[in-house]
Protein backbone atom coordinates (compact mmCIF):
# COMPACT_ATOMS: atom_id res chain seq x y z
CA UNK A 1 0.00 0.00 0.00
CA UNK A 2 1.35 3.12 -1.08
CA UNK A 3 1.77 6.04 1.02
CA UNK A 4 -0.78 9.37 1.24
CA UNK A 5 0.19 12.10 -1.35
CA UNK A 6 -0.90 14.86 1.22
CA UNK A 7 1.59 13.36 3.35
CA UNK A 8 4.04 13.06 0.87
CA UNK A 9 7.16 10.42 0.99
CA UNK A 10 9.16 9.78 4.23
CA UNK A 11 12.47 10.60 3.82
CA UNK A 12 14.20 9.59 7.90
CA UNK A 13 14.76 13.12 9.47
CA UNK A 14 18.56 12.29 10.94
CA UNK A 15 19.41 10.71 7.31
CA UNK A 16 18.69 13.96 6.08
CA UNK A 17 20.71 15.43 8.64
CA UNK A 18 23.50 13.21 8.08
CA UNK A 19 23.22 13.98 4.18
CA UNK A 20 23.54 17.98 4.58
CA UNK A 21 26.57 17.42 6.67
CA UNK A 22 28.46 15.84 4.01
CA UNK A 23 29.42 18.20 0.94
CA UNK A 24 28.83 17.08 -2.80
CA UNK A 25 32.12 15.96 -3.62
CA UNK A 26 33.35 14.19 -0.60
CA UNK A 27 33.85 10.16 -1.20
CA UNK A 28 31.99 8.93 2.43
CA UNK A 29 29.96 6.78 2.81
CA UNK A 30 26.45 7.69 4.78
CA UNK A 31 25.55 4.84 6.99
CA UNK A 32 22.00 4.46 7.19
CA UNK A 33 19.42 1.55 8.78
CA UNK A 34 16.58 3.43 7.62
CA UNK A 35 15.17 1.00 4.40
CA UNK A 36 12.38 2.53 4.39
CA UNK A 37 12.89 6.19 3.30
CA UNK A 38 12.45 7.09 -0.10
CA UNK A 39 15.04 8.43 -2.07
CA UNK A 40 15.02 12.23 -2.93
CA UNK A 41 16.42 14.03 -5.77
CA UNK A 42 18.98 15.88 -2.72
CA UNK A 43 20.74 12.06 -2.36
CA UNK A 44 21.44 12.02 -6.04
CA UNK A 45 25.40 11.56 -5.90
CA UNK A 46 26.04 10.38 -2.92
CA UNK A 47 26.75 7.08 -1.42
CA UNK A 48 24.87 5.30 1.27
CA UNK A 49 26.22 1.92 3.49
CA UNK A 50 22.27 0.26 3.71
CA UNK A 51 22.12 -1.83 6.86
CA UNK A 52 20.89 -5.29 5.59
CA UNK A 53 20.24 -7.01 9.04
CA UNK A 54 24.38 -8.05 8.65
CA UNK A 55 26.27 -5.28 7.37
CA UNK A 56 26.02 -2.49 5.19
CA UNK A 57 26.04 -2.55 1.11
CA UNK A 58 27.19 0.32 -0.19
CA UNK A 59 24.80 1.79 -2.61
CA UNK A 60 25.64 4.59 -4.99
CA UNK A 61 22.41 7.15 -5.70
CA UNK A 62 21.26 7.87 -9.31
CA UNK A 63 18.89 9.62 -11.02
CA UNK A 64 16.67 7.04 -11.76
CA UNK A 65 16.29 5.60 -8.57
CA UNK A 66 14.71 8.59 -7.55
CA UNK A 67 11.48 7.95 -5.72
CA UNK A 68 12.54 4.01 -4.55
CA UNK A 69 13.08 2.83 -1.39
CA UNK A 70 16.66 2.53 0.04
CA UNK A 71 16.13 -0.64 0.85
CA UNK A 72 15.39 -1.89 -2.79
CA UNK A 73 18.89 -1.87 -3.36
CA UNK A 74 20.24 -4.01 -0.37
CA UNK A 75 19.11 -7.52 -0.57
CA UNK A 76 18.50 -9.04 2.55
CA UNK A 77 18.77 -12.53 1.26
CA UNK A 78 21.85 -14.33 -0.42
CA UNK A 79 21.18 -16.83 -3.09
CA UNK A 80 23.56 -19.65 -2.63
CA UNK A 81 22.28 -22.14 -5.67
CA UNK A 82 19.47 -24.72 -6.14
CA UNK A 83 21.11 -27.97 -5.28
CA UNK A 84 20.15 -31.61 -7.01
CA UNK A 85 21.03 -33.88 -10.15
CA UNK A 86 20.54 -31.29 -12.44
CA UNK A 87 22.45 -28.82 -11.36
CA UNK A 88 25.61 -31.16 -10.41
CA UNK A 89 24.98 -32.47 -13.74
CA UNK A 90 25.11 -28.70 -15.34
CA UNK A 91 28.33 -28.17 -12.94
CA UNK A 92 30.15 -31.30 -13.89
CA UNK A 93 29.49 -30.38 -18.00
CA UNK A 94 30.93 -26.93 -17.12
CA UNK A 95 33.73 -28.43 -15.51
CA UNK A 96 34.49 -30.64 -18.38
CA UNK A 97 34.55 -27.77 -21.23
CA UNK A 98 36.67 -25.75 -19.23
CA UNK A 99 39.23 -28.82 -18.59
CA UNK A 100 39.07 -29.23 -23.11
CA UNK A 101 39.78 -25.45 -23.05
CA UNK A 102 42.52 -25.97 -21.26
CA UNK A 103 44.02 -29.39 -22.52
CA UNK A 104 43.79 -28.31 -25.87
CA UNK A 105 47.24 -26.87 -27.78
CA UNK A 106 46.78 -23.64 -29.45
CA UNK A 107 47.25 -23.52 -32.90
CA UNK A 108 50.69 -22.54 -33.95
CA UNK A 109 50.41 -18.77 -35.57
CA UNK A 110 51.26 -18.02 -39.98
């Protein structure tokens, strides 16, 4: 559910604080563990460490994102793989090309 336009979007009052501390140029990093404020055209430029329950993931503001929620760009979930036959299968066929890649002479240059 989206959020009341006469309210506007929520933008965390001490990020904001935090982000007119820092001038435009300066490479820091602007820790943050507020996912849920929306990104502003004033963040544009400016990097922000997003908390995601572990650490923080550095996340670099562009235009586009403009209007998203910080936390859209920190995952807090790592995909390892799907395990099973098929996928050792697809790993073992992978392994295989890669050995013939590397077995295999090059051919002598004219």
């Amino acid at each position: 559910m989206s959020r009341s336009l006469k309210k506007g979007p929520f933008v965390d009052p001490r990020l904001m604080e935090k982000l007119l501390k820092v001038r435009k140029g300066e490479k820091v990093i602007i820790k943050t563990w507020a996912r849920h404020s929306t990104i502003s055209p004033e963040m544009v430029g400016f990097t922000f460490g997003v908390h995601n329950g572990k650490d923080f993931v550095p996340v670099y503001i562009a235009e586009d994102m403009v209007g998203h929620k910080l936390g859209e760009f920190a995952a807090t979930t790592k995909f390892i793989r799907h395990g099973g036959r098929m996928q050792r299968d697809i790993e073992a066929g992978a392994q295989v090309k890669d050995s013939a890649k590397v077995e295999a002479p090059a051919a002598p240059k004219k």
